[in-house]
C-alpha atoms as a PDB file:
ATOM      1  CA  UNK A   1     105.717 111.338 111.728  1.00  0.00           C
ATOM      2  CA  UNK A   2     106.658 113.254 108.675  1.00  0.00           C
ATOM      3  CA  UNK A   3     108.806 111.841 105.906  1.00  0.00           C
ATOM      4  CA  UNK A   4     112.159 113.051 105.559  1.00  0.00           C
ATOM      5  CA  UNK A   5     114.487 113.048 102.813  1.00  0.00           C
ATOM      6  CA  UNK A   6     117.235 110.889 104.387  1.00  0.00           C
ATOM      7  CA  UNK A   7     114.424 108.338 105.446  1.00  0.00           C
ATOM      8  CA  UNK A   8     113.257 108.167 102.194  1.00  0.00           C
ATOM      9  CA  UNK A   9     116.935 107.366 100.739  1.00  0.00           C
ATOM     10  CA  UNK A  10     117.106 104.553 103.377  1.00  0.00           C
ATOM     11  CA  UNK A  11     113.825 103.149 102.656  1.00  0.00           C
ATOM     12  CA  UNK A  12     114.869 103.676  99.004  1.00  0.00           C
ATOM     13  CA  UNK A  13     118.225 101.761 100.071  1.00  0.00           C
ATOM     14  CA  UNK A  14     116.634  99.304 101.933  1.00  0.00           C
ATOM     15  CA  UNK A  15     113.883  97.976  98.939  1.00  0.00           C
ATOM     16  CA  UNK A  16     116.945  98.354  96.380  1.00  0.00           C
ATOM     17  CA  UNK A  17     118.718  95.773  98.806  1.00  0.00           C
ATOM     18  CA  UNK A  18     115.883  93.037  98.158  1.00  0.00           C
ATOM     19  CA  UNK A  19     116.091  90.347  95.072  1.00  0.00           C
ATOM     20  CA  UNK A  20     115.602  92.126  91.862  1.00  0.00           C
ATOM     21  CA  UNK A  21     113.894  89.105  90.206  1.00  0.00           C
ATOM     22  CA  UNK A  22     111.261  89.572  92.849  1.00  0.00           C
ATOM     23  CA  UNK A  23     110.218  93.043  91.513  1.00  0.00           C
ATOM     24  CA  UNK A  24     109.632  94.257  95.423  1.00  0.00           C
ATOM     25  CA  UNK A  25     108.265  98.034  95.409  1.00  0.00           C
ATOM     26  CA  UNK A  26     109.943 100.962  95.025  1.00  0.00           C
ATOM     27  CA  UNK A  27     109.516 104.006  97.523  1.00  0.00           C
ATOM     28  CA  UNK A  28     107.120 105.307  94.876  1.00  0.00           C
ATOM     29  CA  UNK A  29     104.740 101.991  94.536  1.00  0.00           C
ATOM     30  CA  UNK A  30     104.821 101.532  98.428  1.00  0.00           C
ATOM     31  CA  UNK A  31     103.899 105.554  98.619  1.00  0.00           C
ATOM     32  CA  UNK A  32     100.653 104.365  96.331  1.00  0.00           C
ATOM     33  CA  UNK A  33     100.037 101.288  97.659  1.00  0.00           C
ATOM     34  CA  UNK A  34     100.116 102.335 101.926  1.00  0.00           C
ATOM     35  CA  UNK A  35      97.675 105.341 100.368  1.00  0.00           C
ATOM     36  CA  UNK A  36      95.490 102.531  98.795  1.00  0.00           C
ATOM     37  CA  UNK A  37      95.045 100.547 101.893  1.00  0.00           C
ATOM     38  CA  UNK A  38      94.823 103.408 104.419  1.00  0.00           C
ATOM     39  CA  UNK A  39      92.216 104.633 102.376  1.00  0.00           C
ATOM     40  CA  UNK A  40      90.394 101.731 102.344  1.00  0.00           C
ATOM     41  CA  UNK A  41      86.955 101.540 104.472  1.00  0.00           C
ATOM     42  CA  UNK A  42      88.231  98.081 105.986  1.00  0.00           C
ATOM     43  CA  UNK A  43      91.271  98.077 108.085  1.00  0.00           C
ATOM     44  CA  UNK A  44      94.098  95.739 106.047  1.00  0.00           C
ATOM     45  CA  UNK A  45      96.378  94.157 108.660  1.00  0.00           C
ATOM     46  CA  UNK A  46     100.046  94.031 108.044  1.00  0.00           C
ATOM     47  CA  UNK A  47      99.640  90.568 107.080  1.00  0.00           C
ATOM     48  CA  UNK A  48      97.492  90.769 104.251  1.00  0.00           C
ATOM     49  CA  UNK A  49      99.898  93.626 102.418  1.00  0.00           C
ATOM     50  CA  UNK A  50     103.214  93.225 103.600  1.00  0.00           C
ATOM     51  CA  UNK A  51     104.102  90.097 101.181  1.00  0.00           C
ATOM     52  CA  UNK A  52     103.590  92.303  98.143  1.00  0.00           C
ATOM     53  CA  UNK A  53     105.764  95.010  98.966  1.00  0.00           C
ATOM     54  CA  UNK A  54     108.711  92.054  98.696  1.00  0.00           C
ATOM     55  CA  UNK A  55     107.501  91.332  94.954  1.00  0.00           C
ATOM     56  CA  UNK A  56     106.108  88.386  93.117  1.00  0.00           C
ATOM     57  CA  UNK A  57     106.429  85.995  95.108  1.00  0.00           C
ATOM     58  CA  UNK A  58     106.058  87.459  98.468  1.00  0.00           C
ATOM     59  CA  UNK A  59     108.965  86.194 100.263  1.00  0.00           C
ATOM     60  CA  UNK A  60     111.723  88.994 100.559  1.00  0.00           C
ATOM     61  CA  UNK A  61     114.616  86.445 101.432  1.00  0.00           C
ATOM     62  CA  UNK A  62     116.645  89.042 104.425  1.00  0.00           C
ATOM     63  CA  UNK A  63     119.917  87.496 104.572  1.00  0.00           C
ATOM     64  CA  UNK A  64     119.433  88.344 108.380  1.00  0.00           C
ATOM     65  CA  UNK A  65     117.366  89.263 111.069  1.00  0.00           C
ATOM     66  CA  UNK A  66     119.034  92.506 111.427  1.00  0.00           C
ATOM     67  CA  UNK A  67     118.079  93.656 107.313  1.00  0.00           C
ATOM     68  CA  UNK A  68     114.661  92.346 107.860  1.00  0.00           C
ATOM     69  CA  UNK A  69     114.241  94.293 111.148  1.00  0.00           C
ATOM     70  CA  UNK A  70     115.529  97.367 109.421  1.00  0.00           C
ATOM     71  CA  UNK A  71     113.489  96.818 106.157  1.00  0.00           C
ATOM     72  CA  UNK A  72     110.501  96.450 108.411  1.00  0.00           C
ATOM     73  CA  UNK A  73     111.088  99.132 110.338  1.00  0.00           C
ATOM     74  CA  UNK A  74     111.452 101.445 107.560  1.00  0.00           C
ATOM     75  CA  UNK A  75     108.213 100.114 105.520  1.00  0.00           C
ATOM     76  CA  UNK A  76     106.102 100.350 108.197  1.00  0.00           C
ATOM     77  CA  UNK A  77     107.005 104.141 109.675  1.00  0.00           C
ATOM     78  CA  UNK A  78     106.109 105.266 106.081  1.00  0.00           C
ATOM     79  CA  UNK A  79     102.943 103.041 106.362  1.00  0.00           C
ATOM     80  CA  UNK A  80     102.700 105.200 109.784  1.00  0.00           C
ATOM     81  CA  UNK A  81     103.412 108.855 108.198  1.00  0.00           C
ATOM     82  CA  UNK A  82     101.392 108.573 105.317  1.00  0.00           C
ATOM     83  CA  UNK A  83      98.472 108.020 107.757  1.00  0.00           C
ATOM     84  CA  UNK A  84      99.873 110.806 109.904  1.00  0.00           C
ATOM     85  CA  UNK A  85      99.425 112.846 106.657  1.00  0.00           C
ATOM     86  CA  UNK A  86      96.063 111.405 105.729  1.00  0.00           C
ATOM     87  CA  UNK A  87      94.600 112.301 108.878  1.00  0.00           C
ATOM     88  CA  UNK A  88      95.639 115.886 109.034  1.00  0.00           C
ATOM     89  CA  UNK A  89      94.392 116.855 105.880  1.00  0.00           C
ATOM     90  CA  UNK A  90      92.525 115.196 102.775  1.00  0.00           C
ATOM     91  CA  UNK A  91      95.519 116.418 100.363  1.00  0.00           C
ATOM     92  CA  UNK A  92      97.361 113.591  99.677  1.00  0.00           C
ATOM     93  CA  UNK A  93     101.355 114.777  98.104  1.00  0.00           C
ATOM     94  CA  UNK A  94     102.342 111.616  96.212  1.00  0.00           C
ATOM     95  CA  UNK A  95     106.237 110.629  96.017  1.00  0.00           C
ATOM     96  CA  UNK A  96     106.307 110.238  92.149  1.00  0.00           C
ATOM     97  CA  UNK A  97     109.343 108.126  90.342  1.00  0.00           C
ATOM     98  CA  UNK A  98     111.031 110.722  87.884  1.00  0.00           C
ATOM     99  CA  UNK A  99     112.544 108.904  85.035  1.00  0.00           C
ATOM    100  CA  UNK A 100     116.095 110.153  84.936  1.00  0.00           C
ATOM    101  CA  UNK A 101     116.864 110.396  81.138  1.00  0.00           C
ATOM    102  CA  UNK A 102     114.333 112.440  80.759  1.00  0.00           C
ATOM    103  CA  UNK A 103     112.850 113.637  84.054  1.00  0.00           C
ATOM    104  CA  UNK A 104     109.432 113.387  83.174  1.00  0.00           C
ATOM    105  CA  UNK A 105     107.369 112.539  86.085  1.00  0.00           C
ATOM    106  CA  UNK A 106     106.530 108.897  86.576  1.00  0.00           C
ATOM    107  CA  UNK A 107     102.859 109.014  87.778  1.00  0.00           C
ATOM    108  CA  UNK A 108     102.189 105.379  86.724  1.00  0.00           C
ATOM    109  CA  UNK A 109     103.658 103.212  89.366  1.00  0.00           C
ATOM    110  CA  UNK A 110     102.321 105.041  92.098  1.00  0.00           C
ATOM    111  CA  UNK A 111      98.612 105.103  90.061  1.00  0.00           C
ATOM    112  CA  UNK A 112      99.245 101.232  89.345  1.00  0.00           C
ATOM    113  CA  UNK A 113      99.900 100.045  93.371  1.00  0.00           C
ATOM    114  CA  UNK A 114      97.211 102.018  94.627  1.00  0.00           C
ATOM    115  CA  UNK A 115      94.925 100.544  92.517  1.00  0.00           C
ATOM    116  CA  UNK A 116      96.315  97.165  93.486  1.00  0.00           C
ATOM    117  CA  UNK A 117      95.738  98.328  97.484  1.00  0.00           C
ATOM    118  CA  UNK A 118      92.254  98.961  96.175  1.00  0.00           C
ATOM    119  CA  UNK A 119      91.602  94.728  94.830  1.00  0.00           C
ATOM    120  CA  UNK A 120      93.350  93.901  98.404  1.00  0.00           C
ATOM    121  CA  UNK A 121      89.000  94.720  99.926  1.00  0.00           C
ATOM    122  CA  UNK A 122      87.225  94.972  96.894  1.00  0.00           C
ATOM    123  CA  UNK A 123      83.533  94.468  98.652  1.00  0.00           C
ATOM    124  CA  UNK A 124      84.670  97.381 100.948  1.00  0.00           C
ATOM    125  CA  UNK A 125      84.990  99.503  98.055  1.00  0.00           C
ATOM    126  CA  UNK A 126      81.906  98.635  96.326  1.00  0.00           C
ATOM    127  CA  UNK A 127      80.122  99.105  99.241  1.00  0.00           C
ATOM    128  CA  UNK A 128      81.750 103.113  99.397  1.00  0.00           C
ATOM    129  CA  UNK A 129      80.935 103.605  96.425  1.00  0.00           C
ATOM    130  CA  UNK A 130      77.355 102.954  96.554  1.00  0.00           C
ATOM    131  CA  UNK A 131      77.187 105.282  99.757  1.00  0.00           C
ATOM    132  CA  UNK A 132      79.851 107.800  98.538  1.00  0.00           C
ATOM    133  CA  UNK A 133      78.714 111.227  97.591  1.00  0.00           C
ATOM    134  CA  UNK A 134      79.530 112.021  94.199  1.00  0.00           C
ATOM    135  CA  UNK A 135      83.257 113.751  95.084  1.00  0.00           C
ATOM    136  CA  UNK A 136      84.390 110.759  96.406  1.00  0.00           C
ATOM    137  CA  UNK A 137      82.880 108.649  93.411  1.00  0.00           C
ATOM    138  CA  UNK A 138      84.681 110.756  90.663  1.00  0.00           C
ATOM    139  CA  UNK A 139      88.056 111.122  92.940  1.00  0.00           C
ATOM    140  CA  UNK A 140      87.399 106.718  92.545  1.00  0.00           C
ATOM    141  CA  UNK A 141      86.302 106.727  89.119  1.00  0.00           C
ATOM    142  CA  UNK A 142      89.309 109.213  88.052  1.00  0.00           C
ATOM    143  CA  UNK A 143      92.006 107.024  89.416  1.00  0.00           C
ATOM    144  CA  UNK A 144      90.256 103.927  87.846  1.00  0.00           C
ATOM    145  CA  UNK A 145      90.279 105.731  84.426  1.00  0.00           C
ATOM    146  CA  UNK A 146      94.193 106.178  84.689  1.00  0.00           C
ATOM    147  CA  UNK A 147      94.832 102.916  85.681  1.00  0.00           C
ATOM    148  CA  UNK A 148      93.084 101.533  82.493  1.00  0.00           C
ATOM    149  CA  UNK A 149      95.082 104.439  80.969  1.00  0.00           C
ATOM    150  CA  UNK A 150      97.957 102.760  82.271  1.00  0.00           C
ATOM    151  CA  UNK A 151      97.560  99.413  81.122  1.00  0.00           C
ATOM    152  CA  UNK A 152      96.378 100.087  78.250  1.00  0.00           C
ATOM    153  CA  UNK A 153      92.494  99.574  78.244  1.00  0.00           C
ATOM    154  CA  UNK A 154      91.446 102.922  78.364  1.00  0.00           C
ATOM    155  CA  UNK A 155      88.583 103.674  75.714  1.00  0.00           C
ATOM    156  CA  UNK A 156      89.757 107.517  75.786  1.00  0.00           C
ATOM    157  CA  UNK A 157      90.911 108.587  72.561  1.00  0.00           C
END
């Protein structure tokens, strides 16, 4: 299932719809975070993820059935095409935010989420990473060192 640009714009539509003071996901932190948990060694049921793509608190308040269906729907056949993509080749093509005053590329978000896929099975992880060769560990190890550059804890100069 590949993404297209219209079903991006209704995803995009369809997270924009939920409460703001929830801080759901944007297309570009669900792109991140469905890479973080496909990727993971352990399979992450719907249950376990779904919650966070609504925000804070978990509970995305549909005013209907029919939104929620739709909002559903729309999450999980990107969950479903970024596996599609995962399993054809190991090139992963992010959807970055682009900040539009300036139109530098957001990489952040998308860095940020994944990571937070990545605490979702943290003993799955650990356990790669003592059996991964050392590609995989510095592909790990690289994202780690720009989410500390993200939030600020980075010890690069």
């Amino acid at each position: 299932m590949s993404r297209s640009d219209q079903d991006l714009d209704h995803l995009d539509d369809l997270l924009a719809a939920l409460p703001r003071e929830s801080l759901p996901m944007t297309v570009s932190e669900l792109d991140g975070y469905v890479t973080g948990i496909l990727a993971c060694p352990d399979l992450v049921p719907p249950s376990d993820w779904l919650p966070i793509v609504w925000g804070e608190t978990g509970d995305a308040a549909f005013p209907d059935l029919a939104t929620a269906g739709a909002t559903i729907s729309a999450v999980m056949a990107h969950y479903s095409a970024v596996a599609s993509d995962m399993a054809k080749t190991p090139w992963i093509e992010p959807i970055y935010e682009v900040d539009p005053n300036s139109d530098e590329t957001l990489w952040e978000p998308w860095v940020d989420v994944f990571t937070r896929a990545l605490r979702l099975r943290p003993e799955a992880w650990q356990a790669l990473i003592e059996q991964a060769d050392e590609e995989a560990k510095s592909s790990l190890i690289f994202l780690m060192a720009l989410q500390d550059i993200n939030e600020g804890t980075s010890t690069f100069t």
